[in-house]
C-alpha atoms as a PDB file:
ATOM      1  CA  UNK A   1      45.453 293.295 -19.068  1.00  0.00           C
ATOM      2  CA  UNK A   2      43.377 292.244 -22.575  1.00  0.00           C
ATOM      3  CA  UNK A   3      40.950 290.310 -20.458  1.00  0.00           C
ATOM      4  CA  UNK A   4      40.091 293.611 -17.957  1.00  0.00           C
ATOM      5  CA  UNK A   5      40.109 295.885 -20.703  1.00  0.00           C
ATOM      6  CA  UNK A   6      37.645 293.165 -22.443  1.00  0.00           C
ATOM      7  CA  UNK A   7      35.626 293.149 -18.879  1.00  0.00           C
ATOM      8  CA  UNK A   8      35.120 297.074 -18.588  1.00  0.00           C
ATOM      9  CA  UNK A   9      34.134 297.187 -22.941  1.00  0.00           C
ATOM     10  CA  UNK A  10      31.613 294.822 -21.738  1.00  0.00           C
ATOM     11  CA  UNK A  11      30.434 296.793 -18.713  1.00  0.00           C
ATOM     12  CA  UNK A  12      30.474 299.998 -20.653  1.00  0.00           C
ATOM     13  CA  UNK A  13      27.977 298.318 -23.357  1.00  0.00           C
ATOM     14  CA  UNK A  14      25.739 296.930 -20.702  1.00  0.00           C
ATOM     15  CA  UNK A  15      25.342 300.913 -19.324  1.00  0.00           C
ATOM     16  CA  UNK A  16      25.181 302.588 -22.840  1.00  0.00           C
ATOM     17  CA  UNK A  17      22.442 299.698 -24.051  1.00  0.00           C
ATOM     18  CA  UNK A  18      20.578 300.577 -20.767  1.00  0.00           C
ATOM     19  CA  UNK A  19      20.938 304.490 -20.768  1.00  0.00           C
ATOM     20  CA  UNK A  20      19.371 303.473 -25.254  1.00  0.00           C
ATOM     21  CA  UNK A  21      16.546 301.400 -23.940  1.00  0.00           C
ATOM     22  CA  UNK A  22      15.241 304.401 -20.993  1.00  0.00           C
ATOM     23  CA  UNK A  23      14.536 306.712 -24.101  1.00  0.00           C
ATOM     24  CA  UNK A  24      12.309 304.702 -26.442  1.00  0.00           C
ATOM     25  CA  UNK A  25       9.306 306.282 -26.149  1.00  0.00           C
ATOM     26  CA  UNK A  26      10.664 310.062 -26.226  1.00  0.00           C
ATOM     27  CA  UNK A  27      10.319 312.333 -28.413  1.00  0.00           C
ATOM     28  CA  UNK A  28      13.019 313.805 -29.669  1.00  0.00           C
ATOM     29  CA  UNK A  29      14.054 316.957 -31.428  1.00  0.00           C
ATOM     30  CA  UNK A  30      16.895 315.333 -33.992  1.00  0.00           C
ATOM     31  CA  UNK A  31      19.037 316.991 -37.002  1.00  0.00           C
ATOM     32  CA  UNK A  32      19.394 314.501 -40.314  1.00  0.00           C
ATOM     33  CA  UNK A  33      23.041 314.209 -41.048  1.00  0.00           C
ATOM     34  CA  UNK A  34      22.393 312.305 -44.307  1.00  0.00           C
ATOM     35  CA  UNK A  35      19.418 310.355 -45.701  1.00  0.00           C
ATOM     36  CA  UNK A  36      18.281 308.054 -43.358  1.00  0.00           C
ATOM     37  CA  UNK A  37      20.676 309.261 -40.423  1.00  0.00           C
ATOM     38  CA  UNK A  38      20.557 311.839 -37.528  1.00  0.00           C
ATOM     39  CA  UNK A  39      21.393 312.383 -34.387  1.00  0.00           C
ATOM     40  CA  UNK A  40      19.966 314.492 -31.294  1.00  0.00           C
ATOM     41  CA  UNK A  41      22.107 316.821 -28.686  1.00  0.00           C
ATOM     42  CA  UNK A  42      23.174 313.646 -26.930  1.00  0.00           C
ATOM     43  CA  UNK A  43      25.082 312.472 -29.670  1.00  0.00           C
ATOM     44  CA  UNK A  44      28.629 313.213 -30.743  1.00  0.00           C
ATOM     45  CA  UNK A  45      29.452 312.892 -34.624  1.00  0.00           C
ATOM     46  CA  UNK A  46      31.690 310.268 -35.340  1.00  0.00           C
ATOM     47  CA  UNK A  47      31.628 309.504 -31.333  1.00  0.00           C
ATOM     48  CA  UNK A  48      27.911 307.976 -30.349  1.00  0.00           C
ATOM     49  CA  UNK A  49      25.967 306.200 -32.347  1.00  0.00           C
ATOM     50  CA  UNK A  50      23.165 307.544 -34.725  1.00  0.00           C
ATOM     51  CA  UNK A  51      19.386 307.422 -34.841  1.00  0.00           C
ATOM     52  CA  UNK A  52      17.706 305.980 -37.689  1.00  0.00           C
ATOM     53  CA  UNK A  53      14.861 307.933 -39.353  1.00  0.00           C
ATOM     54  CA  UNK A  54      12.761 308.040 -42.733  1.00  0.00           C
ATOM     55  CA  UNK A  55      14.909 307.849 -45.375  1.00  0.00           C
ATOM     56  CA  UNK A  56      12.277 311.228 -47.134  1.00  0.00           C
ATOM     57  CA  UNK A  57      13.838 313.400 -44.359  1.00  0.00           C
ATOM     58  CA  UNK A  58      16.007 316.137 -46.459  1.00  0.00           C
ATOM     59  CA  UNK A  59      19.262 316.724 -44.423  1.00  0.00           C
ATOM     60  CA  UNK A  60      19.877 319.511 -42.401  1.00  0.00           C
ATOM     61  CA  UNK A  61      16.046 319.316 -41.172  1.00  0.00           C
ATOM     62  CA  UNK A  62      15.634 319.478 -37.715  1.00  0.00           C
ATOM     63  CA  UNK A  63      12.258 317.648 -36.737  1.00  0.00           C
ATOM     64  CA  UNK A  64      10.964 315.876 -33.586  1.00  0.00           C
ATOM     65  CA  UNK A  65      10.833 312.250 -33.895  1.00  0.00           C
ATOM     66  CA  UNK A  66       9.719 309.390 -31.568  1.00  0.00           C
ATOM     67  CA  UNK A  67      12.063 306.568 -30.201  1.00  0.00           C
ATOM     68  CA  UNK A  68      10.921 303.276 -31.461  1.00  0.00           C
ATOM     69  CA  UNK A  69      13.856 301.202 -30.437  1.00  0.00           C
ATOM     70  CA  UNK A  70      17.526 300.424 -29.341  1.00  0.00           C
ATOM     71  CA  UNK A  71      20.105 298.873 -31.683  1.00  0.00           C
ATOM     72  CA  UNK A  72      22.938 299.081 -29.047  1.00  0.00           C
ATOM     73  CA  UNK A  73      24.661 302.092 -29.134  1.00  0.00           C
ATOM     74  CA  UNK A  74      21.846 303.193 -32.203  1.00  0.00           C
ATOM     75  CA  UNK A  75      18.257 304.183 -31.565  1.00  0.00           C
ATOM     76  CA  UNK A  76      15.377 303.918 -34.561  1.00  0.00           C
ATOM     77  CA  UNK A  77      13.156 306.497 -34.704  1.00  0.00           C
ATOM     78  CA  UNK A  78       9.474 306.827 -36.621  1.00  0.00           C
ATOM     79  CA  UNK A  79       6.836 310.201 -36.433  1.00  0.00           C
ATOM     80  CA  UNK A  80       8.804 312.432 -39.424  1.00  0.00           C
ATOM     81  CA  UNK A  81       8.448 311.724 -43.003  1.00  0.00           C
ATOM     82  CA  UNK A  82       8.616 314.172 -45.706  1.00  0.00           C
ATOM     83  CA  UNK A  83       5.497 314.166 -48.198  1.00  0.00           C
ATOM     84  CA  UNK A  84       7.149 313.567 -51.078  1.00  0.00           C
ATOM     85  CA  UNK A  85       4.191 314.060 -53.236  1.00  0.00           C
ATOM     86  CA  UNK A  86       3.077 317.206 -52.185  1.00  0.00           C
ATOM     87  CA  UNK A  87       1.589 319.601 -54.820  1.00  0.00           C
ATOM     88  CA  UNK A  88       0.333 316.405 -56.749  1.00  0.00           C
END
């Protein structure tokens, strides 16, 4: 029983990395959950994983971001950063 349930974990990875890889290069509309961390309308809180953007992004911003990359179940976008400096 371990071993199939071990089989379809591994099966279900394989898809989920695959269905990650098709979006790098979208752009994305994302909300930041916390510094650092958001997550688009495909993801589930506490469920999916999490896309990684610039740490500068206040939270509770909504912003369009691009896909950079796949980390598994985690994506890493760049494209929306905060200026932290302006009015200097």
């Amino acid at each position: 029983m371990q071993e199939r349930i071990a089989e379809l974990r591994e099966l279900q990875d394989s898809i989920t990395a695959s269905k990650r890889d098709e979006l790098i290069g979208e752009t994305l509309s994302v909300l930041v959950d916390e510094r650092g961390i958001a997550r688009s309308s495909r993801e589930a809180p506490s469920i999916d994983g999490v896309i990684h953007v610039s740490p500068t992004l206040e939270v509770a911003m909504i912003v369009d971001v691009e896909i950079a990359d796949a980390l598994g179940p985690d994506l890493v976008a760049v494209g929306a950063q905060m200026d932290l400096h302006d009015g200097d």
